[in-house]
Protein backbone atom coordinates (compact mmCIF):
# COMPACT_ATOMS: atom_id res chain seq x y z
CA UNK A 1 -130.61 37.26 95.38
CA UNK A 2 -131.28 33.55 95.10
CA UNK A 3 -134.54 31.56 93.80
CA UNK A 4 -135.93 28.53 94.23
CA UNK A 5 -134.15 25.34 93.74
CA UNK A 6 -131.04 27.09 93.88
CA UNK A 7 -130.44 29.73 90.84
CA UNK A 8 -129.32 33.01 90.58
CA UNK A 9 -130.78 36.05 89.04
CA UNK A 10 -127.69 36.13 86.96
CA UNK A 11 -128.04 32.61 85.57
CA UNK A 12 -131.84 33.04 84.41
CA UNK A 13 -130.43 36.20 82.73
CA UNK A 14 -127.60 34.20 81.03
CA UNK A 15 -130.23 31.95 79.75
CA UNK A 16 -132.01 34.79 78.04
CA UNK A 17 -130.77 36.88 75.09
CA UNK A 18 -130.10 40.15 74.48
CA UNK A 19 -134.27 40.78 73.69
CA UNK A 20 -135.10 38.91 76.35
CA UNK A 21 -136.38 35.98 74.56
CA UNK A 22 -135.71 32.83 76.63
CA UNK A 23 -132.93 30.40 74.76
CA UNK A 24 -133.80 27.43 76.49
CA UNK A 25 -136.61 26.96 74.52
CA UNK A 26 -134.83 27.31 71.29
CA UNK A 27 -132.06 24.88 72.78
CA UNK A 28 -135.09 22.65 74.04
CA UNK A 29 -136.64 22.86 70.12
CA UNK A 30 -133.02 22.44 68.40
CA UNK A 31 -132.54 18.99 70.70
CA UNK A 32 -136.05 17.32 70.16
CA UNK A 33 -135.29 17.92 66.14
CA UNK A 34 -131.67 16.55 66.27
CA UNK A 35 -133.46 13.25 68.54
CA UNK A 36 -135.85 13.15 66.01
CA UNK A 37 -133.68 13.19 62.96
CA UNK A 38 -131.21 10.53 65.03
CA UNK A 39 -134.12 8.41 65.47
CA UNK A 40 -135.30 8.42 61.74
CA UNK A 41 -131.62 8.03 60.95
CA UNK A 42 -131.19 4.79 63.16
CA UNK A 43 -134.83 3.29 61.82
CA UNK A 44 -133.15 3.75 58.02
CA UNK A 45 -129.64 2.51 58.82
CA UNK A 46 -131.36 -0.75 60.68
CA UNK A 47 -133.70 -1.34 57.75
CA UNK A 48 -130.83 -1.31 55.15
CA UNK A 49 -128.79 -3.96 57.36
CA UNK A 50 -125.90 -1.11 58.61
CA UNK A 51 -127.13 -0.17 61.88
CA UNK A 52 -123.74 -1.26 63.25
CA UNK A 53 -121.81 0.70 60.88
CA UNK A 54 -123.98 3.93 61.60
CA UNK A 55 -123.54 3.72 65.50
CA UNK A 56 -119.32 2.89 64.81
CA UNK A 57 -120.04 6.49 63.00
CA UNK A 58 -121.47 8.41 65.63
CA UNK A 59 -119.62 6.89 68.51
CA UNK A 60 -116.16 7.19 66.91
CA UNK A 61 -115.06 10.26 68.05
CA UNK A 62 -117.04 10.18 71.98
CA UNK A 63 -116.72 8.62 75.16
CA UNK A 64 -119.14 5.92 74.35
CA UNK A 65 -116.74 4.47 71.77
CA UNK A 66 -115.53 1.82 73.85
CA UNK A 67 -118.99 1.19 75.22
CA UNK A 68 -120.08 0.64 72.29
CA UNK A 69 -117.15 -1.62 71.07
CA UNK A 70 -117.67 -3.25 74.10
CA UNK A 71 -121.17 -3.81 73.67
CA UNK A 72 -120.57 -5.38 70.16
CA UNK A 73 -118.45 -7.64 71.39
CA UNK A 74 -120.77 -9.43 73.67
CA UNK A 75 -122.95 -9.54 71.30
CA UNK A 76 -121.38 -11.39 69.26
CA UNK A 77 -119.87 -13.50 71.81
CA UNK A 78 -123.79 -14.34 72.53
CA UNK A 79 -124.69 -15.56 69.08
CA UNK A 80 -121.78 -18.01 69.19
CA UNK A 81 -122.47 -19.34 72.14
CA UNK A 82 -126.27 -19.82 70.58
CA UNK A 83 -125.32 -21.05 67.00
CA UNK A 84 -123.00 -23.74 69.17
CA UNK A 85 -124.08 -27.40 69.33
C-alpha cells in the first residue's frame, strides 16, 4: 500500500524502532546538536585566528576537500591582487 508523496508502509516502519518510537526525531535531535556544537566550534576556532586550520580538519577526509582547497586558494589569490599597487 502506498502513501502520500510516495512512501511505503514498510519505510515508515523502518523509520520506527522496535517500540514503536519514531527515530527520526532522535536523528532530527542528534543533527541540530552536532550543527550546534560545529557552529560553536567554528565561532572559537575563528576567534583564536585558526579557522583555516579547523575547516583543513574537518574537510580532510570528505568530498569537500578540494572545494575547500580550492576555495582557499582564491582567496588568497584575492588579497594579492588587493595588497598590489
Amino acid at each position: 500500500m502506498q502513501l502520500k508523496a510516495g512512501f511505503s508502509y514498510s519505510f515508515l516502519d523502518y523509520l520506527e524502532d522496535r517500540d514503536g518510537i519514531n527515530d527520526v526525531h532522535r536523528r532530527a535531535c542528534h543533527n541540530l546538536y552536532a550543527f550546534n556544537f560545529e557552529a560553536r566550534q567554528v565561532r572559537h576556532q575563528k576567534k583564536a585566528g585558526t579557522l583555516e586550520t579547523f575547516i583543513h580538519s574537518r574537510t580532510k577526509n570528505t568530498v569537500y576537500r578540494k572545494v575547500f582547497e580550492y576555495a582557499t586558494e582564491l582567496s588568497y589569490d584575492l588579497d594579492i591582487q588587493r595588497k598590489a599597487p
